[in-house]
C-alpha atoms as a PDB file:
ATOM      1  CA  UNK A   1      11.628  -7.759  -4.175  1.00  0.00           C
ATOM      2  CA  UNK A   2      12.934  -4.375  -3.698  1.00  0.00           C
ATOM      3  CA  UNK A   3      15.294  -4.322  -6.603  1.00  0.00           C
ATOM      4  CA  UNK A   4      12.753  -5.871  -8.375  1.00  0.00           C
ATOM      5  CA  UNK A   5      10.110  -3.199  -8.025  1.00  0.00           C
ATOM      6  CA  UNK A   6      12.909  -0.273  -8.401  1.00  0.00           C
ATOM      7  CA  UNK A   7      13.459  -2.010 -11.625  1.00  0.00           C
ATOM      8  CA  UNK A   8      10.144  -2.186 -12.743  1.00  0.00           C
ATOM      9  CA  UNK A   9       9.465   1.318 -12.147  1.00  0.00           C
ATOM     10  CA  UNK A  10      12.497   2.262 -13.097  1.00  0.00           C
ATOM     11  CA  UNK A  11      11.570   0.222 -16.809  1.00  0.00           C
ATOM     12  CA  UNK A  12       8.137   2.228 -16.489  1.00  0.00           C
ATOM     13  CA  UNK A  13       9.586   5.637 -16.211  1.00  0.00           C
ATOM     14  CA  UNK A  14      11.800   5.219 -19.459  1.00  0.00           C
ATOM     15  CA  UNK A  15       8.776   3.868 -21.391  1.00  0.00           C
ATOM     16  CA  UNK A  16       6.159   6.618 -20.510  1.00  0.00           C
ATOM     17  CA  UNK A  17       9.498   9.633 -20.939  1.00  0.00           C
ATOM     18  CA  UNK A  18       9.888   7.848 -24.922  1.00  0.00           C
ATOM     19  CA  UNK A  19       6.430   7.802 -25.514  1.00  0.00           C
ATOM     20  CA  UNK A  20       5.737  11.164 -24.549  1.00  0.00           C
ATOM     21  CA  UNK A  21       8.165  12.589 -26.452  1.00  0.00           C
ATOM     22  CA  UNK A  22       7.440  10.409 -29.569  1.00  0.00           C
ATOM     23  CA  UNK A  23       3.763  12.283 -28.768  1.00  0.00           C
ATOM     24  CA  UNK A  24       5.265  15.668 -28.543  1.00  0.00           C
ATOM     25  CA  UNK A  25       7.165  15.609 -31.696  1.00  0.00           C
ATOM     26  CA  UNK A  26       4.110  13.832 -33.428  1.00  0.00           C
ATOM     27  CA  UNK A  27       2.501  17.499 -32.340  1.00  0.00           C
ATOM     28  CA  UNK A  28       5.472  19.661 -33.392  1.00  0.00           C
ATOM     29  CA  UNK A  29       5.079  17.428 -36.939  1.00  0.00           C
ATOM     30  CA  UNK A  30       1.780  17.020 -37.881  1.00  0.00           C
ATOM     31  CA  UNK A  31      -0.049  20.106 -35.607  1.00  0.00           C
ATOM     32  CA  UNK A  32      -1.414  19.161 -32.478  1.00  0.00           C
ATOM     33  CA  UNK A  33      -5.352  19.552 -33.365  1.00  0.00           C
ATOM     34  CA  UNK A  34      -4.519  16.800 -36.549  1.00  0.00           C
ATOM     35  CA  UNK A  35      -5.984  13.637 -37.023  1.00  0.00           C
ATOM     36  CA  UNK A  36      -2.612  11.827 -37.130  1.00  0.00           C
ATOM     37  CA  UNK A  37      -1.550  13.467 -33.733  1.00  0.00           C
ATOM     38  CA  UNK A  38      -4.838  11.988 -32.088  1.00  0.00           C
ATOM     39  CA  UNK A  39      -4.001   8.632 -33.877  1.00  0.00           C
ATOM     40  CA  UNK A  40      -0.383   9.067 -32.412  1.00  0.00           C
ATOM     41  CA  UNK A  41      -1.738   9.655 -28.819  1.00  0.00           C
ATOM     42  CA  UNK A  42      -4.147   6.626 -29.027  1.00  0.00           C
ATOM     43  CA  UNK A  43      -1.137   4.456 -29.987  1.00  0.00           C
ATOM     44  CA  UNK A  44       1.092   5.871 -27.436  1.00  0.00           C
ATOM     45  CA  UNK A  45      -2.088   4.994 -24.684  1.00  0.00           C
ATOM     46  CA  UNK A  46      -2.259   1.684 -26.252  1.00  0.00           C
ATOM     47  CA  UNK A  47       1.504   0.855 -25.862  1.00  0.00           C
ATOM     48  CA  UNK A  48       1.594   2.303 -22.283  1.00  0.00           C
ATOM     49  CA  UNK A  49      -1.278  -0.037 -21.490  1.00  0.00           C
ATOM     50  CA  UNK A  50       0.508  -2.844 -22.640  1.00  0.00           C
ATOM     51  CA  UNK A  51       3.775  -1.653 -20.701  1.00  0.00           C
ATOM     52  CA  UNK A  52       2.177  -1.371 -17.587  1.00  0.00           C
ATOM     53  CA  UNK A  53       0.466  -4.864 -17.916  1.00  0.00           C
ATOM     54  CA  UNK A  54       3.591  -6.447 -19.343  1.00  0.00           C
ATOM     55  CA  UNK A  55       5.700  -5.082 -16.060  1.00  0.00           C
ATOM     56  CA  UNK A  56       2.707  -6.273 -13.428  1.00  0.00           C
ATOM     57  CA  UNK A  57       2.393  -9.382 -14.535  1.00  0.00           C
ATOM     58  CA  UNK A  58       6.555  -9.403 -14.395  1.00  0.00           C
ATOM     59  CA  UNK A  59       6.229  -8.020 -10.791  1.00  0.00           C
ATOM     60  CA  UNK A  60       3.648 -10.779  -9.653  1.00  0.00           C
ATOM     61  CA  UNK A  61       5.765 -13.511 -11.012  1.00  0.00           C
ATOM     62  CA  UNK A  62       8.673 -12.361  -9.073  1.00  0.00           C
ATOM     63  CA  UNK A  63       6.122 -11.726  -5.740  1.00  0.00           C
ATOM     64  CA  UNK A  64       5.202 -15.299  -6.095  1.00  0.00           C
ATOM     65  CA  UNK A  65       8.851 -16.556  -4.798  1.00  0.00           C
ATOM     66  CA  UNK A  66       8.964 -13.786  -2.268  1.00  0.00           C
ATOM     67  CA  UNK A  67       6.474 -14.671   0.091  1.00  0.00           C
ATOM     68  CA  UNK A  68       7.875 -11.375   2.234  1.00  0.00           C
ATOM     69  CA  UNK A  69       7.741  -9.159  -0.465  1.00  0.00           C
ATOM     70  CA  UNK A  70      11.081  -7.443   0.422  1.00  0.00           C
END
């Protein structure tokens, strides 16, 4: 369960890092008061959203056969 949950946050880490440089080049682009840039940042949220629930439900599935949890 350990290595599972290292993974997992590991996984998490590497999405948000992408993401928030895909955000901070969106600024650098497009001007960081721009309509696009707060479009950007709303798709970024939504995606990191979608992470996070995709690696939970990933990390309860694997709990379920650990009834230890380590």
């Amino acid at each position: 369960m350990l290595h599972t949950t290292g993974r997992l946050i590991g996984t998490w880490v590497r999405v948000t890092l992408v993401l928030g440089m895909l955000v901070l080049i969106a600024g650098w682009v497009w001007g960081f008061g721009s309509t696009p840039f707060v479009i950007a940042v709303i798709a970024a949220v939504g995606v990191e959203l979608l992470a996070v629930r995709g690696l939970a439900r990933e990390w309860v599935f694997d709990a379920r056969g650990h009834w230890w949890w380590l």
